[in-house]
PDB file of N, CA and C in Angstrom:
ATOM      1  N   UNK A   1      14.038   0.287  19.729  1.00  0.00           N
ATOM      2  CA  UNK A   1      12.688   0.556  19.296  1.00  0.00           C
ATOM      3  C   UNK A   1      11.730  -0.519  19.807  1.00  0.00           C
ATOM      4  N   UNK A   2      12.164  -1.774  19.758  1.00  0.00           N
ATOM      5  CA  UNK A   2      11.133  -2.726  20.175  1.00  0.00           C
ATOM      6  C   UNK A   2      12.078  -3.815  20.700  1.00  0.00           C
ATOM      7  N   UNK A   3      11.543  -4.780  21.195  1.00  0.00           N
ATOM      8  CA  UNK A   3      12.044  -5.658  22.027  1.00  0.00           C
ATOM      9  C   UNK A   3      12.765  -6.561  21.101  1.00  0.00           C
ATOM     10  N   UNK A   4      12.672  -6.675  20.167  1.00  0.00           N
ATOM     11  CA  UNK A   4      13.644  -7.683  19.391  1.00  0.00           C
ATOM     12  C   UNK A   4      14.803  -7.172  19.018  1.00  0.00           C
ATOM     13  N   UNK A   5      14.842  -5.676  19.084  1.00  0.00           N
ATOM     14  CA  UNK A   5      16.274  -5.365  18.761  1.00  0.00           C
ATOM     15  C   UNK A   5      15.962  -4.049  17.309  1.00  0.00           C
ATOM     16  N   UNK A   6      14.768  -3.740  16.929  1.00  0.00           N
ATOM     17  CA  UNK A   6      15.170  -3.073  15.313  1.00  0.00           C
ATOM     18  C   UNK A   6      15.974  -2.357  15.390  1.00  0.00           C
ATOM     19  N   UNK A   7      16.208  -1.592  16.644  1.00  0.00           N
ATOM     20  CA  UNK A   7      17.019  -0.461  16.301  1.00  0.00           C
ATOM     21  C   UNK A   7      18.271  -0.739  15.736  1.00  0.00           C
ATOM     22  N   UNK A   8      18.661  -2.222  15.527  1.00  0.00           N
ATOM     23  CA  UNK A   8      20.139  -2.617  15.296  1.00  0.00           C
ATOM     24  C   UNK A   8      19.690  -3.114  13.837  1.00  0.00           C
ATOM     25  N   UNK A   9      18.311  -3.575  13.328  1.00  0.00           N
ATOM     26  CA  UNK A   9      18.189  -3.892  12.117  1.00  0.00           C
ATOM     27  C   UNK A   9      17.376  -2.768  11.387  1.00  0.00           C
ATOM     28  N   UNK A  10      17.228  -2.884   9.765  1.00  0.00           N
ATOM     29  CA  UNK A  10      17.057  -2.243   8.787  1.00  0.00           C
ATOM     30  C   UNK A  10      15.259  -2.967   8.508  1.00  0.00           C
ATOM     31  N   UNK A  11      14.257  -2.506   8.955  1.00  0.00           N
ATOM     32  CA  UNK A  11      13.154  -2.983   8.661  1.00  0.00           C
ATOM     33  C   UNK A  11      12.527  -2.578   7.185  1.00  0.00           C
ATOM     34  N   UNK A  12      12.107  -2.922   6.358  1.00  0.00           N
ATOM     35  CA  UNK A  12      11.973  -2.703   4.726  1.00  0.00           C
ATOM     36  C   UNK A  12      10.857  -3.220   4.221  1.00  0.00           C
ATOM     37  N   UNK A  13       9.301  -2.931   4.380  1.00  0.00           N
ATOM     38  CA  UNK A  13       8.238  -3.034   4.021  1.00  0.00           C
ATOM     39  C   UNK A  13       8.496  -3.541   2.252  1.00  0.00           C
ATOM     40  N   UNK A  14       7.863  -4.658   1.812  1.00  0.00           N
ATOM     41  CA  UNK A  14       7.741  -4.463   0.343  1.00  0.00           C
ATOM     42  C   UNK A  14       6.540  -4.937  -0.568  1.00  0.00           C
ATOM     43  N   UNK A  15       5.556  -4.255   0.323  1.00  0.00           N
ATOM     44  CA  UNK A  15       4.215  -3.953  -0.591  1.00  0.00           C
ATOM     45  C   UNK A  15       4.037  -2.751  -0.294  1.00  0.00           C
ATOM     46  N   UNK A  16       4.564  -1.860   0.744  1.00  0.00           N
ATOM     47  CA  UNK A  16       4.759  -0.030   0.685  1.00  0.00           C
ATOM     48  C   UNK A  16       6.330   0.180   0.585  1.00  0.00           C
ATOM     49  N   UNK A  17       5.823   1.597   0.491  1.00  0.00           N
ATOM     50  CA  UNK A  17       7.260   2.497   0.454  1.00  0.00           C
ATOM     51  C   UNK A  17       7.148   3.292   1.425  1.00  0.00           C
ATOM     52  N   UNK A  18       7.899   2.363   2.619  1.00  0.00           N
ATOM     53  CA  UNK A  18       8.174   2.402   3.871  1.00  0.00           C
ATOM     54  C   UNK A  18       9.740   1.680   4.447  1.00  0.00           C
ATOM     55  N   UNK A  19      10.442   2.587   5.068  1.00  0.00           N
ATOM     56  CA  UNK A  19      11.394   1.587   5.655  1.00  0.00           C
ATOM     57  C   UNK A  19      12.162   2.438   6.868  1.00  0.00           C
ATOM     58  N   UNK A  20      12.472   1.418   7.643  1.00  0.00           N
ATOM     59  CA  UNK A  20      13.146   2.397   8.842  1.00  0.00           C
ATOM     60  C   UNK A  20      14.292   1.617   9.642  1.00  0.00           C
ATOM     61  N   UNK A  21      15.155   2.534  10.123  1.00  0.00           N
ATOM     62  CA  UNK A  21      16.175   1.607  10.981  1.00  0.00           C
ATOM     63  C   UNK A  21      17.407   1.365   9.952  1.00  0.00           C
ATOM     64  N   UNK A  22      18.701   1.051  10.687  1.00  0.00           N
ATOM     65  CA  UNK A  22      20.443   0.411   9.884  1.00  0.00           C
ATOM     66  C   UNK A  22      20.677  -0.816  10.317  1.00  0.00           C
ATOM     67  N   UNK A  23      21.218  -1.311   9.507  1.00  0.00           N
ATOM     68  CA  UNK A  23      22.051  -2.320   9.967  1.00  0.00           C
ATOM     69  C   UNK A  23      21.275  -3.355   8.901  1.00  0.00           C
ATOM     70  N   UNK A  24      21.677  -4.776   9.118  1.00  0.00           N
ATOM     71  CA  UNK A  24      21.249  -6.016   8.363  1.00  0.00           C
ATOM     72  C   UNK A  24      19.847  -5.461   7.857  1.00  0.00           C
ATOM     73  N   UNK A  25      19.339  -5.963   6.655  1.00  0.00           N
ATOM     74  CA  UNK A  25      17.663  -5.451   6.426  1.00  0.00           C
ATOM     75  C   UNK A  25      16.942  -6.834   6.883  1.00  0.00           C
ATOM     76  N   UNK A  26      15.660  -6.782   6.792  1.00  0.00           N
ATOM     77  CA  UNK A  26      14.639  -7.245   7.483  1.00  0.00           C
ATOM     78  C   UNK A  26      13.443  -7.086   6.898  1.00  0.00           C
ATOM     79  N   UNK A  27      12.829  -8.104   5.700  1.00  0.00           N
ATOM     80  CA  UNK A  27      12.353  -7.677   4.469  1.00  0.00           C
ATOM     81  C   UNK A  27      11.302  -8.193   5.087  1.00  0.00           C
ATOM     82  N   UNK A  28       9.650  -7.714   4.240  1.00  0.00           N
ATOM     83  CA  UNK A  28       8.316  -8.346   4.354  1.00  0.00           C
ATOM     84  C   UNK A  28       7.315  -7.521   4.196  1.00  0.00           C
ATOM     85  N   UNK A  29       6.196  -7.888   3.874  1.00  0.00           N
ATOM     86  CA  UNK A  29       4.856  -7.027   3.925  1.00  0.00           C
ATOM     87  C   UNK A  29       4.590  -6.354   5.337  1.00  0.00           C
ATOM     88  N   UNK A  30       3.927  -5.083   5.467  1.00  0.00           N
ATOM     89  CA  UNK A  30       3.717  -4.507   6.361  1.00  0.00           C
ATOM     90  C   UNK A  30       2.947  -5.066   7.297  1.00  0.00           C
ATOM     91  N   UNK A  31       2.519  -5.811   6.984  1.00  0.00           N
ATOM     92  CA  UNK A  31       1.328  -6.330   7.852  1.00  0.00           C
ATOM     93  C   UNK A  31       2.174  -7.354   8.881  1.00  0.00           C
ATOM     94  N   UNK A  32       3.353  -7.947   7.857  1.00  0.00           N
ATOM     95  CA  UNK A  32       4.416  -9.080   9.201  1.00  0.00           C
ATOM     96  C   UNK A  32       5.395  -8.085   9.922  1.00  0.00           C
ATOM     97  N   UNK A  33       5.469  -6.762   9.255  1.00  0.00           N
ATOM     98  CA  UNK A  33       6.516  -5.856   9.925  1.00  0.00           C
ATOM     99  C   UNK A  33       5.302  -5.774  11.259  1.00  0.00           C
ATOM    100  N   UNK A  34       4.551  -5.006  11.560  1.00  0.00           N
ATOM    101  CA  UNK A  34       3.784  -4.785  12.226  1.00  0.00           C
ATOM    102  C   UNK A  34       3.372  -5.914  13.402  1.00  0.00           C
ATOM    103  N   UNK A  35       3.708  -6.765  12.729  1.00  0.00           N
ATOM    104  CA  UNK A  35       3.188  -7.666  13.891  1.00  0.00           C
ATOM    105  C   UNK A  35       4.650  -8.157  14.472  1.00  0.00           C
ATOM    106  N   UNK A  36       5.373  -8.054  14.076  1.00  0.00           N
ATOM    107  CA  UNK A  36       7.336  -7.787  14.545  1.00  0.00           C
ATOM    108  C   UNK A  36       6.786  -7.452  15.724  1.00  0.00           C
ATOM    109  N   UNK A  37       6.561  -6.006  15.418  1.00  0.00           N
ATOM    110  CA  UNK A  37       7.072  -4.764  16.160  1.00  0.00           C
ATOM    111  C   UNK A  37       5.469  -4.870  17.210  1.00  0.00           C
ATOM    112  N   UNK A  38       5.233  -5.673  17.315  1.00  0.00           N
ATOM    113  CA  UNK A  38       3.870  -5.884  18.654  1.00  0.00           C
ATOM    114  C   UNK A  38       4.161  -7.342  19.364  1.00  0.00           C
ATOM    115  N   UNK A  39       5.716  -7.760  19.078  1.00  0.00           N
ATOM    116  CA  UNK A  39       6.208  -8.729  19.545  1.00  0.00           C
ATOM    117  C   UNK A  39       5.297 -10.161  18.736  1.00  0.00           C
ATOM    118  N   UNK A  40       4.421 -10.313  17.953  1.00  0.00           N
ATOM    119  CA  UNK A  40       3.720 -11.803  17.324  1.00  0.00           C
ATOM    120  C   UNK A  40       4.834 -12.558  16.320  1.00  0.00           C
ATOM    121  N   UNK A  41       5.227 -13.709  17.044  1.00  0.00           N
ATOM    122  CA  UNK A  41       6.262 -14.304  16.607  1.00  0.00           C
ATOM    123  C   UNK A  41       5.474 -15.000  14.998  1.00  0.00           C
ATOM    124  N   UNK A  42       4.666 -15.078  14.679  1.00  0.00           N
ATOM    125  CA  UNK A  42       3.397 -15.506  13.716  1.00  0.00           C
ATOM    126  C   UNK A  42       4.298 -14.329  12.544  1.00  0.00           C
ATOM    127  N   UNK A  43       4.661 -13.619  12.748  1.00  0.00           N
ATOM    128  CA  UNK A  43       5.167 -12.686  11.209  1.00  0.00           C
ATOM    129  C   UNK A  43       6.439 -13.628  11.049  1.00  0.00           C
ATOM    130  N   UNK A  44       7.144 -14.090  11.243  1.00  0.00           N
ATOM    131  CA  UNK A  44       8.617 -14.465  11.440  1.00  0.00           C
ATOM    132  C   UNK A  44       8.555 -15.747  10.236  1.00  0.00           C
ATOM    133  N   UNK A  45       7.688 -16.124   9.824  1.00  0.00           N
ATOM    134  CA  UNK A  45       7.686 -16.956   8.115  1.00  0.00           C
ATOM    135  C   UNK A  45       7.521 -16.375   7.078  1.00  0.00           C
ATOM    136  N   UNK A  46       7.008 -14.645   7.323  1.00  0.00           N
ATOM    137  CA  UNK A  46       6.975 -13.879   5.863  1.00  0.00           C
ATOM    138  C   UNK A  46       8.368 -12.986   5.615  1.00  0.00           C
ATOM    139  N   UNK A  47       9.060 -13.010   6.444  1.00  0.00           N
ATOM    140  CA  UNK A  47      10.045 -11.921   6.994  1.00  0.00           C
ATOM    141  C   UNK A  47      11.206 -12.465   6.192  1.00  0.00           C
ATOM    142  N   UNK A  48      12.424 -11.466   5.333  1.00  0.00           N
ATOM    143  CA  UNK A  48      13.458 -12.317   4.797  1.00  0.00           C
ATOM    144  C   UNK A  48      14.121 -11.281   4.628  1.00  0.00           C
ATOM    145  N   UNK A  49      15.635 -11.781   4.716  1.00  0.00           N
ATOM    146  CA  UNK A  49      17.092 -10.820   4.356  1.00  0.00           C
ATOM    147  C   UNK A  49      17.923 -11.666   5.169  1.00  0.00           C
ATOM    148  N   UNK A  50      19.386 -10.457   5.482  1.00  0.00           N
ATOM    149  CA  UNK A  50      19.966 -10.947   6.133  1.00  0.00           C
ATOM    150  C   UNK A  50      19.925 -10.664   7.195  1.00  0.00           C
ATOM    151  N   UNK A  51      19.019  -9.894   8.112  1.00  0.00           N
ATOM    152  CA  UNK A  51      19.111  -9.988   9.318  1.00  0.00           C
ATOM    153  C   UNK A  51      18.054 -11.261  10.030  1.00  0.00           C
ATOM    154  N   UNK A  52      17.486 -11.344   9.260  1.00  0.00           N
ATOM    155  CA  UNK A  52      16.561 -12.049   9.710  1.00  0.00           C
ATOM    156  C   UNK A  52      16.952 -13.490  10.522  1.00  0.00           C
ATOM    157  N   UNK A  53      18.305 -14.262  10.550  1.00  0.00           N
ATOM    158  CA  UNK A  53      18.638 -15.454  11.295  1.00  0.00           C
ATOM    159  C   UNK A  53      18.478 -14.888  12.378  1.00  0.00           C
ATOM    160  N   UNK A  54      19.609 -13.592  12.764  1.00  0.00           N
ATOM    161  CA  UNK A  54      19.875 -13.050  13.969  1.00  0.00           C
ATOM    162  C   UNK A  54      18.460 -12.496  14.988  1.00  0.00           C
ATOM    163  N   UNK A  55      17.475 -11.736  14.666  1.00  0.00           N
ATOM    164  CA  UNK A  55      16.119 -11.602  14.691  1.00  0.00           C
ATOM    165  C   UNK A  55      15.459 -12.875  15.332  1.00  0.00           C
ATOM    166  N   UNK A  56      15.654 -14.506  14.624  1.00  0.00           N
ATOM    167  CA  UNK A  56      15.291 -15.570  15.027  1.00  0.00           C
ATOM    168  C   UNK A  56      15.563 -16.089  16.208  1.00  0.00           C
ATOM    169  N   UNK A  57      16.987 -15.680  15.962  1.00  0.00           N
ATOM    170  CA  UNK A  57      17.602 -16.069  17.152  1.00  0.00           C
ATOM    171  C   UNK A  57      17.402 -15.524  18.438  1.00  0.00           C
ATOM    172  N   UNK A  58      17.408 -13.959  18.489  1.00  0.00           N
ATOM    173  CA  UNK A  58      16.959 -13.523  19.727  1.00  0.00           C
ATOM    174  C   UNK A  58      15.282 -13.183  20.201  1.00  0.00           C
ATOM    175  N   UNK A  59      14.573 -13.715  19.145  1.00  0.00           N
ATOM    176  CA  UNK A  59      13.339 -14.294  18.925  1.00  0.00           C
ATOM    177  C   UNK A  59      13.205 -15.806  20.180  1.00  0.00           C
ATOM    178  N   UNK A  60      14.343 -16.756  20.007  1.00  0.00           N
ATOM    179  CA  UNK A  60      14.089 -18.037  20.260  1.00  0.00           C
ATOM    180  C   UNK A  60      14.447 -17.703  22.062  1.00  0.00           C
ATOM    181  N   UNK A  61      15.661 -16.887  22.224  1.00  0.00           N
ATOM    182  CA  UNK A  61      15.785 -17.213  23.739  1.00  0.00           C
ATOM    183  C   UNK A  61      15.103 -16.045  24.811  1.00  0.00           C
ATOM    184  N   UNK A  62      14.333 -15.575  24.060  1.00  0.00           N
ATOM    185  CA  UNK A  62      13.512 -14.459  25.095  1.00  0.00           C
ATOM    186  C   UNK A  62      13.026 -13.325  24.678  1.00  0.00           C
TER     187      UNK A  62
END
């Protein structure tokens, strides 16, 4: 879906009732999902679960 990978994570809005994608979840307000998914590394301090190290990580090398 996007360059970081969601299609392998569980993205999970939680100020809507919104969520999309399997695997590890990938918690936060829509507004840091959104900016995920337009590549702005700036969402990546509101963002929490367990996918979220892995996310960082392929965040850090490209």
């Amino acid at each position: 879906m996007d360059r970081y990978g969601s299609v392998i994570s569980r993205l999970t809005a939680t100020d809507v009732e919104w969520s999309v994608g399997e695997g590890p979840e990938i918690r936060g307000p829509i507004s840091a999902i959104l900016l995920l998914l337009t590549g702005r590394r700036a969402a990546l301090p509101r963002l929490s679960g367990p996918g979220v190290d892995d996310l960082r990580a392929r965040v850090a090398t490209g």
